[in-house]
Each structure stands twice: as structure tokens, then as C-alpha cells.
PDB file of N, CA and C in Angstrom:
ATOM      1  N   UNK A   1     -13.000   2.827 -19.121  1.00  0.00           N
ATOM      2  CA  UNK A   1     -13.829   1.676 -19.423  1.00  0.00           C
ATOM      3  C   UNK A   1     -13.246   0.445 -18.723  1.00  0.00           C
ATOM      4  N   UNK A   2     -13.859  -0.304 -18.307  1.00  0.00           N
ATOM      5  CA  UNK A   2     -13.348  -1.615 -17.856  1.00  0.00           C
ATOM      6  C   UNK A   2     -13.388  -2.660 -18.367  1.00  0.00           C
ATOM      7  N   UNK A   3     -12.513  -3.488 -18.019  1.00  0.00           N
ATOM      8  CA  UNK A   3     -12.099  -4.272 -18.951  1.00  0.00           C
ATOM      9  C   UNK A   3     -12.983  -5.940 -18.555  1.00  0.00           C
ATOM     10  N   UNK A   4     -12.854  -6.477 -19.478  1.00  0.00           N
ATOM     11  CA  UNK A   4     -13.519  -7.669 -19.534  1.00  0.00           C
ATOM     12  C   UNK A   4     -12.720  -8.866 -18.282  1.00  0.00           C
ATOM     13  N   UNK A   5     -12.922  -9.308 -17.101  1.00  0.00           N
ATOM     14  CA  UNK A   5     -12.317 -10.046 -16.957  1.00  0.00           C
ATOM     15  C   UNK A   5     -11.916 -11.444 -17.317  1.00  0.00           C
ATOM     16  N   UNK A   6     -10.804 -11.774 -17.537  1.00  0.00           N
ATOM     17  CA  UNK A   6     -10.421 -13.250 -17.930  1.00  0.00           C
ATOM     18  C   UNK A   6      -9.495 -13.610 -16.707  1.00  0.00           C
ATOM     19  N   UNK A   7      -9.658 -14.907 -16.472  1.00  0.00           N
ATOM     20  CA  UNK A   7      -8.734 -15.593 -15.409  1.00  0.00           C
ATOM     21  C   UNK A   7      -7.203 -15.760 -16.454  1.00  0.00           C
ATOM     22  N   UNK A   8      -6.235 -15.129 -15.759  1.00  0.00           N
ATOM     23  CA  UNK A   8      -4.965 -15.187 -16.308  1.00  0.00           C
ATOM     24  C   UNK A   8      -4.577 -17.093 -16.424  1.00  0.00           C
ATOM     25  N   UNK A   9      -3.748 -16.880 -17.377  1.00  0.00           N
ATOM     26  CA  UNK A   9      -2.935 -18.262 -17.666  1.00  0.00           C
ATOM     27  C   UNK A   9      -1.815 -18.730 -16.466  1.00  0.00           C
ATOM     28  N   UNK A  10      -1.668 -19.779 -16.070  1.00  0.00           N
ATOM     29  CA  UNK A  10      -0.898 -20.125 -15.250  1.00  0.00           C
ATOM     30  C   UNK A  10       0.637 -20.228 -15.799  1.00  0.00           C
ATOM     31  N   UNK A  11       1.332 -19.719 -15.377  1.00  0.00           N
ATOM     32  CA  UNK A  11       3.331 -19.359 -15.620  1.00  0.00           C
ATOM     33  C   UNK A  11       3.955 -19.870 -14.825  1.00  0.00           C
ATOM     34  N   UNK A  12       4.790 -20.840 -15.629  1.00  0.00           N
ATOM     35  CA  UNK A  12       6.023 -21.260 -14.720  1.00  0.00           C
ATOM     36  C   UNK A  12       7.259 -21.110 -15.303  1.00  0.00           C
ATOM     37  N   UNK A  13       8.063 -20.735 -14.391  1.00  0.00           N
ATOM     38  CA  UNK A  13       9.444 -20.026 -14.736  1.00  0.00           C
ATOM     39  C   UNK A  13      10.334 -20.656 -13.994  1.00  0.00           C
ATOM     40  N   UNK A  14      11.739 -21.225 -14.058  1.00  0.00           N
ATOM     41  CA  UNK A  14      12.214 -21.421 -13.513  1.00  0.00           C
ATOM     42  C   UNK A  14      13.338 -20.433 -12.450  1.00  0.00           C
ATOM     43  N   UNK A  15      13.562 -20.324 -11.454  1.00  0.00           N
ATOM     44  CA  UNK A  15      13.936 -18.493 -10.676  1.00  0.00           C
ATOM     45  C   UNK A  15      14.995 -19.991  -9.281  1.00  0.00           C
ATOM     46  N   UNK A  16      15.825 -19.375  -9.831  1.00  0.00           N
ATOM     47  CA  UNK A  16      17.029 -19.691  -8.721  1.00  0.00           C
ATOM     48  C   UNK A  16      17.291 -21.245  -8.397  1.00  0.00           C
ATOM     49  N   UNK A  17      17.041 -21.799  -9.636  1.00  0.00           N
ATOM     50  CA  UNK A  17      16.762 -23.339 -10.094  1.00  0.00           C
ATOM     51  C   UNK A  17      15.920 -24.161  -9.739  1.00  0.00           C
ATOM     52  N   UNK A  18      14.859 -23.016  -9.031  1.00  0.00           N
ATOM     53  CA  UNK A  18      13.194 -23.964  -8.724  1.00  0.00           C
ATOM     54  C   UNK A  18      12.086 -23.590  -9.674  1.00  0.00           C
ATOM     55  N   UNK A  19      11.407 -23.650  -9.638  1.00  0.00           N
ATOM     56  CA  UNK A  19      10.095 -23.749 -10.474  1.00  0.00           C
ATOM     57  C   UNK A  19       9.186 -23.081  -9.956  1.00  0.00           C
ATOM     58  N   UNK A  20       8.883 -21.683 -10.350  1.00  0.00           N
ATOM     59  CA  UNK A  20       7.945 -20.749  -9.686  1.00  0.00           C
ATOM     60  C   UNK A  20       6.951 -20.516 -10.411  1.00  0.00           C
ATOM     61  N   UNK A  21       5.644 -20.960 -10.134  1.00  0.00           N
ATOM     62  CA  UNK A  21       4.472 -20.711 -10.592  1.00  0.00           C
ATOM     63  C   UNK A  21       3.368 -19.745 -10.064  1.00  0.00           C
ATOM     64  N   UNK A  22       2.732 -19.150 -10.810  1.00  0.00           N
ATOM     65  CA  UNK A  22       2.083 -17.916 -10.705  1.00  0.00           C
ATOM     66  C   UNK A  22       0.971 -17.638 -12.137  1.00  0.00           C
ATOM     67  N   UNK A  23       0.116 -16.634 -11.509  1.00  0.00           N
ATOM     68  CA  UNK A  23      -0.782 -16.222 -12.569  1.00  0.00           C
ATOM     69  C   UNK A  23      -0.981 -15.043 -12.102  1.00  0.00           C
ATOM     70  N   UNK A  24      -0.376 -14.369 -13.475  1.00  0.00           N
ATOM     71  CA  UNK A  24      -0.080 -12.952 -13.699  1.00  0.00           C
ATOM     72  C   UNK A  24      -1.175 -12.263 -13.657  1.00  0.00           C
ATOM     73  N   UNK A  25      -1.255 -11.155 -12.605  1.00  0.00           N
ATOM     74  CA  UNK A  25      -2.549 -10.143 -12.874  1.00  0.00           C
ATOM     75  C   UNK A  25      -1.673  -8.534 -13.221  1.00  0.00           C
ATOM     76  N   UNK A  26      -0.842  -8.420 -13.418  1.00  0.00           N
ATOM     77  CA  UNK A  26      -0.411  -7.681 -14.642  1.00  0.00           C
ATOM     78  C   UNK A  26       0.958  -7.919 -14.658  1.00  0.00           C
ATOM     79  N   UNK A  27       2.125  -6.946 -14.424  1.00  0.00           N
ATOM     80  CA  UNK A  27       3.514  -6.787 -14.891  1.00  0.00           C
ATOM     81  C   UNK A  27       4.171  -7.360 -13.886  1.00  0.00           C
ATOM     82  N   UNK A  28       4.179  -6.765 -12.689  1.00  0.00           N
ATOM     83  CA  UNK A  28       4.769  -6.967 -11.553  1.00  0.00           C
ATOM     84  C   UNK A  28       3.756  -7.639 -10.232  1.00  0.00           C
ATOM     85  N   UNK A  29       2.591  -7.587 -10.584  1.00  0.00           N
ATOM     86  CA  UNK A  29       1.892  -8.125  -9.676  1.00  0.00           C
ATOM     87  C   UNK A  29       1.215 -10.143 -10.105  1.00  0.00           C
ATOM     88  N   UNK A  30       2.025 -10.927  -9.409  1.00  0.00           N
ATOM     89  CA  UNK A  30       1.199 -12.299  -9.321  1.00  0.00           C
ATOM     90  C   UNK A  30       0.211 -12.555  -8.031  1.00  0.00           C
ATOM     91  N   UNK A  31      -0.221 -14.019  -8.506  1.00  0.00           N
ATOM     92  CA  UNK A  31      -0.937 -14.459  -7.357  1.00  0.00           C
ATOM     93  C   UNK A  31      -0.051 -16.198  -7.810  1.00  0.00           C
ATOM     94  N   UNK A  32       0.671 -16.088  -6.374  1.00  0.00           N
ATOM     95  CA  UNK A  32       1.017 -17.798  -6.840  1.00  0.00           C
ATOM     96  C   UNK A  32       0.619 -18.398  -5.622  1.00  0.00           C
ATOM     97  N   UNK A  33       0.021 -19.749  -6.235  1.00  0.00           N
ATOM     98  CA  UNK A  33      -0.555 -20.177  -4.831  1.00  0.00           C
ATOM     99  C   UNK A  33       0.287 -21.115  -3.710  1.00  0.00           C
ATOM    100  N   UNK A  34       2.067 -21.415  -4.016  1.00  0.00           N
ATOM    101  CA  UNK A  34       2.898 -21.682  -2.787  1.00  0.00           C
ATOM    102  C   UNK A  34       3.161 -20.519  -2.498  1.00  0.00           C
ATOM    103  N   UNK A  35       2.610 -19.016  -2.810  1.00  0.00           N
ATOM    104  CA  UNK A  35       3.247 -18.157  -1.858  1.00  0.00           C
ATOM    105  C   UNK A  35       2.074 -17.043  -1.153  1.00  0.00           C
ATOM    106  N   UNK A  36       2.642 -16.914   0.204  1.00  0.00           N
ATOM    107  CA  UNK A  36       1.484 -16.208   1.035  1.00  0.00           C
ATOM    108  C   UNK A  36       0.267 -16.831   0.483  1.00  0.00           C
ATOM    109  N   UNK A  37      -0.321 -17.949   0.871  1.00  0.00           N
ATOM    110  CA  UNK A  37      -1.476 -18.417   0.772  1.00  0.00           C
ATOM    111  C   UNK A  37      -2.121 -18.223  -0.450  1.00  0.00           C
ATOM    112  N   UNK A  38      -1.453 -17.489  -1.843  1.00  0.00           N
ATOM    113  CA  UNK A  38      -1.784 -17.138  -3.107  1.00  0.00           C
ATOM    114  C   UNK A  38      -2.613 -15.470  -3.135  1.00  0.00           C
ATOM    115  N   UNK A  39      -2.146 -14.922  -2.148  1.00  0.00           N
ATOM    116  CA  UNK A  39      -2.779 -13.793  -1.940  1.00  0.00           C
ATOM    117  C   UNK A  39      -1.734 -13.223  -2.983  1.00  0.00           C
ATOM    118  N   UNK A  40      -2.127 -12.007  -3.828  1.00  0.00           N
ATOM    119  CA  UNK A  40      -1.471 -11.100  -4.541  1.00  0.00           C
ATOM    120  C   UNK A  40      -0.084 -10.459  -3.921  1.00  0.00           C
ATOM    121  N   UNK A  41       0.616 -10.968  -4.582  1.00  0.00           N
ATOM    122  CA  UNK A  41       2.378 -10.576  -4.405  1.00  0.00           C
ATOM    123  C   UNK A  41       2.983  -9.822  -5.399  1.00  0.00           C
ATOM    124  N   UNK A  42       3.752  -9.338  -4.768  1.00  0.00           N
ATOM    125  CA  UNK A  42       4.992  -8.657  -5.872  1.00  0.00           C
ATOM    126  C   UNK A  42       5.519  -9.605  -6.644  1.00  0.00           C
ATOM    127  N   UNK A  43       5.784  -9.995  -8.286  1.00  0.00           N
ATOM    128  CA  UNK A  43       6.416 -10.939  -8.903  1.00  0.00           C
ATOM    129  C   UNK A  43       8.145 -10.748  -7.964  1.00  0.00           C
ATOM    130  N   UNK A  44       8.395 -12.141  -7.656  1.00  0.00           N
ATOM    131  CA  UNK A  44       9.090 -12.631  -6.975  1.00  0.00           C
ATOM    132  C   UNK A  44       9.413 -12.424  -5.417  1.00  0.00           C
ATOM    133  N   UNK A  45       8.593 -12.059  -5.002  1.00  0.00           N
ATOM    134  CA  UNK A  45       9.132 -11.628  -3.690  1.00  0.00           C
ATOM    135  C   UNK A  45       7.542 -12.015  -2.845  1.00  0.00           C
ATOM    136  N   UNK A  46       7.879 -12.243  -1.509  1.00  0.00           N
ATOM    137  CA  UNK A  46       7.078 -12.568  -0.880  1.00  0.00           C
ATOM    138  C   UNK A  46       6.137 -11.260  -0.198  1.00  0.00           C
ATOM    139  N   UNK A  47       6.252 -10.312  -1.095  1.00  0.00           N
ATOM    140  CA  UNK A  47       6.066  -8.627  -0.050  1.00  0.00           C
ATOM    141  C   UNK A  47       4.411  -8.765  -1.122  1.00  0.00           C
ATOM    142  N   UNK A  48       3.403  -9.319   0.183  1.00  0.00           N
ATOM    143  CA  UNK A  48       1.619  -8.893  -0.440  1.00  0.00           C
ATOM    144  C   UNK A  48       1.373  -7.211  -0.489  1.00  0.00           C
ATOM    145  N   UNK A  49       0.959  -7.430  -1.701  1.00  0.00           N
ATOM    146  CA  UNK A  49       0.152  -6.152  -2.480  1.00  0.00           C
ATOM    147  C   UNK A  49      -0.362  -5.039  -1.200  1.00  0.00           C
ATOM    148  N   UNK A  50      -0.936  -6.408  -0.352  1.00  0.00           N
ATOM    149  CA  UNK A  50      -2.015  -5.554   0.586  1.00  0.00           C
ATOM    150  C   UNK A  50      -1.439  -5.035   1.704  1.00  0.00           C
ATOM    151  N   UNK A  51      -0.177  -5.401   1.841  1.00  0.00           N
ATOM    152  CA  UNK A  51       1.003  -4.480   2.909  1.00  0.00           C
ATOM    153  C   UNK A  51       0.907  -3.280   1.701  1.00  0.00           C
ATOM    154  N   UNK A  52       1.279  -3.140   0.937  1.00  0.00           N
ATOM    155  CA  UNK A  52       1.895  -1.937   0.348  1.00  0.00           C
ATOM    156  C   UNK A  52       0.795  -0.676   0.252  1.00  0.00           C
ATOM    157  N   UNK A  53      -0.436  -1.386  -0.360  1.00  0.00           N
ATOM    158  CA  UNK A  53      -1.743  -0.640  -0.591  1.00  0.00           C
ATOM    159  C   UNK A  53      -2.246  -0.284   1.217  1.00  0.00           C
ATOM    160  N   UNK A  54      -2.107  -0.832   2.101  1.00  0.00           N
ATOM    161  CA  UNK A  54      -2.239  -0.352   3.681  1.00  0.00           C
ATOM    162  C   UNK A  54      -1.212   1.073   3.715  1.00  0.00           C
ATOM    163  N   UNK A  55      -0.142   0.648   3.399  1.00  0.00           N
ATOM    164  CA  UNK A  55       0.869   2.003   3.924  1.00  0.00           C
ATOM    165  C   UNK A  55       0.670   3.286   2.755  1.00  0.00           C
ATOM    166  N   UNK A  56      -0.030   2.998   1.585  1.00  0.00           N
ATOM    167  CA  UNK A  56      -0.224   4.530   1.261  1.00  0.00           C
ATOM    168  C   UNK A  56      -1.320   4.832   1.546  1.00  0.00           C
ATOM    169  N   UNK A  57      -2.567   4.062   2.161  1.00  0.00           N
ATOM    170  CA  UNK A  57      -3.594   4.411   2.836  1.00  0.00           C
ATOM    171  C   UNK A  57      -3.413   5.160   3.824  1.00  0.00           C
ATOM    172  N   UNK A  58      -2.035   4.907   4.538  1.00  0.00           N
ATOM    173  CA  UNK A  58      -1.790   5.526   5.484  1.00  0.00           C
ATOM    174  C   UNK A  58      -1.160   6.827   5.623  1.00  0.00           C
ATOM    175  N   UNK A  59      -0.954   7.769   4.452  1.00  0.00           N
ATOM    176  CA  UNK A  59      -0.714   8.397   4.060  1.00  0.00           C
ATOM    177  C   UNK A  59       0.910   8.382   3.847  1.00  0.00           C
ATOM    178  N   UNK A  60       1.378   7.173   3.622  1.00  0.00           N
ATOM    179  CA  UNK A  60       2.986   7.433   2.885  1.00  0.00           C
ATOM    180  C   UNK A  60       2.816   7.402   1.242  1.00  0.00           C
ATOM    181  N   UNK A  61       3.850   8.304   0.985  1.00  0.00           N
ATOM    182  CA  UNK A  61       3.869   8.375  -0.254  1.00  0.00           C
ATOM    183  C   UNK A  61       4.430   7.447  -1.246  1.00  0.00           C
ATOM    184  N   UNK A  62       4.426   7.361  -2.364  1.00  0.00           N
ATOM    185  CA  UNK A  62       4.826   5.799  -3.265  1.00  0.00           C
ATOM    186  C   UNK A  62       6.370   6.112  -3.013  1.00  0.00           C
ATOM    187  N   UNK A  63       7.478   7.009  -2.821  1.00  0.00           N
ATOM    188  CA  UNK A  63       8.529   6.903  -2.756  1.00  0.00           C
ATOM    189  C   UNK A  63       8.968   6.494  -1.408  1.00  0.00           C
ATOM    190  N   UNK A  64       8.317   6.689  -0.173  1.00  0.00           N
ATOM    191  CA  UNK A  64       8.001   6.541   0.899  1.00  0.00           C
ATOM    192  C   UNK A  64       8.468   5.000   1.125  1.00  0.00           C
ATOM    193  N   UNK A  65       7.010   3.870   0.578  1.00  0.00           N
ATOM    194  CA  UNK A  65       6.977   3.030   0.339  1.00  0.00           C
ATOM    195  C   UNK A  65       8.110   2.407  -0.584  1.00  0.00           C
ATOM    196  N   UNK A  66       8.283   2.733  -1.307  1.00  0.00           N
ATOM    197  CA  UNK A  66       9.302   2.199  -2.524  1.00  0.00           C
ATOM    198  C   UNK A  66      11.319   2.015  -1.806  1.00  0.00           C
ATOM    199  N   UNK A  67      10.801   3.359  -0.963  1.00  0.00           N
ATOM    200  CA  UNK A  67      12.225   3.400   0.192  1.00  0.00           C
ATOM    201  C   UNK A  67      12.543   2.078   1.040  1.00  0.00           C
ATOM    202  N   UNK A  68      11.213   2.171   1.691  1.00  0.00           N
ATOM    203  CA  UNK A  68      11.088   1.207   2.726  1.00  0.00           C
ATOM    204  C   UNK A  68      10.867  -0.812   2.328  1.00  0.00           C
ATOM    205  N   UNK A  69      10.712  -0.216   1.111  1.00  0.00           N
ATOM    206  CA  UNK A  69      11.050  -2.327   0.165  1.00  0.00           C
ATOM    207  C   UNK A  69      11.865  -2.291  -0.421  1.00  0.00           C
ATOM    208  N   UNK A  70      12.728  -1.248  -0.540  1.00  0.00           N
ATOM    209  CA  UNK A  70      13.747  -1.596  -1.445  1.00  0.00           C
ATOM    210  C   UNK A  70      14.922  -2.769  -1.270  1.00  0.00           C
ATOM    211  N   UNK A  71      14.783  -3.449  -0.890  1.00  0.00           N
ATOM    212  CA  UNK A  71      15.337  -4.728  -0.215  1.00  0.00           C
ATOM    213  C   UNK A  71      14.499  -6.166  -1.179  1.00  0.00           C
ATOM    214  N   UNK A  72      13.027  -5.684  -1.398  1.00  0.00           N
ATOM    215  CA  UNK A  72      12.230  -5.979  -2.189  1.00  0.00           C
ATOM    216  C   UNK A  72      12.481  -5.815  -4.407  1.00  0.00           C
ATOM    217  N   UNK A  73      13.425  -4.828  -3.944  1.00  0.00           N
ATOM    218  CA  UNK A  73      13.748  -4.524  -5.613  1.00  0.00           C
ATOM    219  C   UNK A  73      12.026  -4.214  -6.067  1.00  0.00           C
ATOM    220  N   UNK A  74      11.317  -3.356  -4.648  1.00  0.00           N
ATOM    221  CA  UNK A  74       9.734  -2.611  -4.999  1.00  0.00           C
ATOM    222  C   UNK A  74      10.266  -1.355  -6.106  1.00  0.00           C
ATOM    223  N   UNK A  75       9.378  -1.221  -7.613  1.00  0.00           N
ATOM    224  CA  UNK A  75       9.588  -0.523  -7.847  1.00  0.00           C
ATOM    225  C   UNK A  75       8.621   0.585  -7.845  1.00  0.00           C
ATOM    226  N   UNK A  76       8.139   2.126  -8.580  1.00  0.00           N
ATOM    227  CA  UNK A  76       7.481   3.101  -8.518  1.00  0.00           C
ATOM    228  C   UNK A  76       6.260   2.253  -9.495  1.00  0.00           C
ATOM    229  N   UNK A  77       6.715   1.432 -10.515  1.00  0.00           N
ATOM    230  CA  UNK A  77       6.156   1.541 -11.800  1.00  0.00           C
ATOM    231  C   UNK A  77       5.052   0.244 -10.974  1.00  0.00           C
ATOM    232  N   UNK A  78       5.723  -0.504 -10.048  1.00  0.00           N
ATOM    233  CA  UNK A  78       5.205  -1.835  -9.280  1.00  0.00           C
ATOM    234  C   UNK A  78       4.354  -0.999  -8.621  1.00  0.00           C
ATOM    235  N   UNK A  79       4.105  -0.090  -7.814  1.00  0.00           N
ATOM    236  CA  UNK A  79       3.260   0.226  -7.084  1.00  0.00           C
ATOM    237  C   UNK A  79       1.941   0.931  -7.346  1.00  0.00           C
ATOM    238  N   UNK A  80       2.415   1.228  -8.551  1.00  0.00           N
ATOM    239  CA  UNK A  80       1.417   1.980  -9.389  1.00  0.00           C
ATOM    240  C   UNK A  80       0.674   0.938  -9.575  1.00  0.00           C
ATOM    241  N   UNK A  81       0.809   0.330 -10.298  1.00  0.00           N
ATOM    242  CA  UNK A  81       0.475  -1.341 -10.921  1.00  0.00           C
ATOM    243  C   UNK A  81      -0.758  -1.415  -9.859  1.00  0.00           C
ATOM    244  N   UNK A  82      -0.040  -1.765  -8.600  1.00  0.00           N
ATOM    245  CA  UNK A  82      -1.046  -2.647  -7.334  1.00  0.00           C
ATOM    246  C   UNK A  82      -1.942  -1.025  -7.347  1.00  0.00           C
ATOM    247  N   UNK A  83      -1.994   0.284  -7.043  1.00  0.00           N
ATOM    248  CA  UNK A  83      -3.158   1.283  -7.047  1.00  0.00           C
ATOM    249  C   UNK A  83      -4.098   1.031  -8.100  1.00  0.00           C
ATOM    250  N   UNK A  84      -3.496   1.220  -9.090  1.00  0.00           N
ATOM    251  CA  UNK A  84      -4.685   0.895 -10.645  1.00  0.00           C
ATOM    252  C   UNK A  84      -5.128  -0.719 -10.341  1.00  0.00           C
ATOM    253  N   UNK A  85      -4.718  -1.653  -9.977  1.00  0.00           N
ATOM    254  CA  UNK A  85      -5.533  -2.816  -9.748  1.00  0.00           C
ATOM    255  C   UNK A  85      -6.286  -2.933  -9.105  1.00  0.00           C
ATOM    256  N   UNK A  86      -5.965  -2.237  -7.448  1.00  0.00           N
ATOM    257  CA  UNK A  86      -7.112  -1.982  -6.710  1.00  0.00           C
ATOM    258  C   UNK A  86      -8.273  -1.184  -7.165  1.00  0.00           C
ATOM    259  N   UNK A  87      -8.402  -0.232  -7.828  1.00  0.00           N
ATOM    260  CA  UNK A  87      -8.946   0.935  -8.172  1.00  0.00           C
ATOM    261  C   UNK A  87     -10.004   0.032  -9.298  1.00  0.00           C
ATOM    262  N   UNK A  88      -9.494  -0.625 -10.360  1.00  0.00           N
ATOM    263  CA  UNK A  88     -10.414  -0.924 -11.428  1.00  0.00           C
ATOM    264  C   UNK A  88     -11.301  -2.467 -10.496  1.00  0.00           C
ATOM    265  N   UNK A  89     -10.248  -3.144  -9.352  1.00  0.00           N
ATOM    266  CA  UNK A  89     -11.423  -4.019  -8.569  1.00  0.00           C
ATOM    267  C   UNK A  89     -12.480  -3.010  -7.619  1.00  0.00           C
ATOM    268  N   UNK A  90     -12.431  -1.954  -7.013  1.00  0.00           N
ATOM    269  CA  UNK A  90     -13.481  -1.282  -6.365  1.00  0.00           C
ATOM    270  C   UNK A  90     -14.353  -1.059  -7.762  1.00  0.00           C
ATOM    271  N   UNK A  91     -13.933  -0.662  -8.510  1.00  0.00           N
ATOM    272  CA  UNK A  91     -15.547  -0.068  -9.355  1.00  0.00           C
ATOM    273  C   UNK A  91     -16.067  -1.538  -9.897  1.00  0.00           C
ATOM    274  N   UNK A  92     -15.118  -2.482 -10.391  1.00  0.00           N
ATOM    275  CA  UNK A  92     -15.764  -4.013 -10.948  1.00  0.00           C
ATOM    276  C   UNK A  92     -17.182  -3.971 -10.065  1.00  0.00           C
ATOM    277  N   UNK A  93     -16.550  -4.473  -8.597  1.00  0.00           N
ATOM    278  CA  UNK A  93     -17.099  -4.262  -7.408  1.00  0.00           C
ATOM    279  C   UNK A  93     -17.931  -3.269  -6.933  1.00  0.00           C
ATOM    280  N   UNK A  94     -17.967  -2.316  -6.984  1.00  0.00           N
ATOM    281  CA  UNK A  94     -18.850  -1.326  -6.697  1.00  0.00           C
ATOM    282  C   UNK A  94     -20.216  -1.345  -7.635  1.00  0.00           C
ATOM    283  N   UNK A  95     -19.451  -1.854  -8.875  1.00  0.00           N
ATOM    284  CA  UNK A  95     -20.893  -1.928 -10.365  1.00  0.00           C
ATOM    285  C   UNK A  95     -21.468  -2.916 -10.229  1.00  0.00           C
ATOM    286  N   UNK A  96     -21.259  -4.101  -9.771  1.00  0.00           N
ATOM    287  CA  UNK A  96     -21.691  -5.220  -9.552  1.00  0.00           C
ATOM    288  C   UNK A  96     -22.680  -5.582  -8.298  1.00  0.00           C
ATOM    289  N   UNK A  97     -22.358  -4.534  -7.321  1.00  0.00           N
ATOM    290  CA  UNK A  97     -23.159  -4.295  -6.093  1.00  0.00           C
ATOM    291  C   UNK A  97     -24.516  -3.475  -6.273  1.00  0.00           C
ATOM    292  N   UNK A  98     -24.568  -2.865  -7.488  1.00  0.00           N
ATOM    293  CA  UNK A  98     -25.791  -1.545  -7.210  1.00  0.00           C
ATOM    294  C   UNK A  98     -26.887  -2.410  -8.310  1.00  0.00           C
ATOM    295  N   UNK A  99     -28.001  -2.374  -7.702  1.00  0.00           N
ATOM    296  CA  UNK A  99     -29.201  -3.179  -8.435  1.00  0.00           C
ATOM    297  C   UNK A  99     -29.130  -3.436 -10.355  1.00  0.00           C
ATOM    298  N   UNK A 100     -29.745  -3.833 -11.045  1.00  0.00           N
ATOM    299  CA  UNK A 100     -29.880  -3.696 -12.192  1.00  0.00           C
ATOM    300  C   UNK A 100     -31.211  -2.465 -12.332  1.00  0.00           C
ATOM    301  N   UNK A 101     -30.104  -1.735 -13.048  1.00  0.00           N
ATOM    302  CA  UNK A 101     -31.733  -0.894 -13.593  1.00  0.00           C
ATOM    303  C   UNK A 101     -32.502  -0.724 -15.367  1.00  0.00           C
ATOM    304  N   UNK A 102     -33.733  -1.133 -14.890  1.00  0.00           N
ATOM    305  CA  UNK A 102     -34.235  -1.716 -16.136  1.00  0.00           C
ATOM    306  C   UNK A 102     -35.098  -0.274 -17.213  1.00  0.00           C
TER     307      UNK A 102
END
């Protein structure tokens, strides 16, 4: 079932004695808008969602990926996160595209 969307609350935290703001779209995934243009990021790190979701498109596997950010502190449980987010925005999206039927 899908879920109702609500625009997340805006969070600020203080992270390495600056002030990092963001709005949480779940655990590990933000969107803050001083970072990468506010495109969806890994909470704290500058590594976009949409690098990660490209390379298992590409057929690497989540450990694959998880190898190759680990510099990122990317975890398994993080990547999962960004698949199920993408996944419940295609059907939002996909349901929202097909006519009303009466």
C-alpha cells in the first residue's frame, strides 16, 4: 500500500561544528538544499542517491556498490533505503500517470 505523502520537517543538526540542514526522506537518505543542489543524498555525505541507484542499474550488486563508497561509511541497510524509495516513487508516479477511471 502506499503511503500518504507528507513533505518531511526541516532538521538541523549541528555535524563537525556547522549547522547541517536537511529534510529527511527516510533513515539515511536526505535532501539538503546547500548540498548537491538539494538533490537526494546520503545523510552526511555528499554521495547522490542517483550515483548509487545508476550503478545497480548497471548490474553491480549492493555489496558491489557498498565496496566501492565505503569511504562514504555507504551502508547495505542505506542502499536498500534509496531502492525502496525509488520503487514506491515509480508506482506514486506510475498511478498518477494512468487516466482516472470512473
Amino acid at each position: 500500500m502506499l503511503k500518504q505523502f507528507k513533505p518531511p520537517d526541516l532538521v538541523v543538526e549541528i555535524v563537525g561544528g556547522e549547522p547541517y540542514e536537511y529534510y529527511p526522506l527516510g533513515e539515511y537518505i536526505v535532501m539538503s538544499p546547500g548540498v548537491c543542489g538539494g538533490r537526494p543524498t546520503f545523510k552526511y555525505t555528499r554521495l547522490e542517491v542517483e550515483i548509487v541507484l545508476a550503478d545497480l542499474k548497471a548490474g553491480y550488486s549492493i555489496d558491489d556498490v557498498v565496496t566501492d563508497f565505503q569511504r562514504s561509511d555507504l551502508t547495505k541497510e542505506a542502499v536498500q533505503e534509496a531502492i525502496d524509495l525509488a520503487q514506491e516513487a515509480f508506482l506514486v508516479s506510475s498511478k498518477s500517470a494512468l487516466p482516472a477511471v470512473v
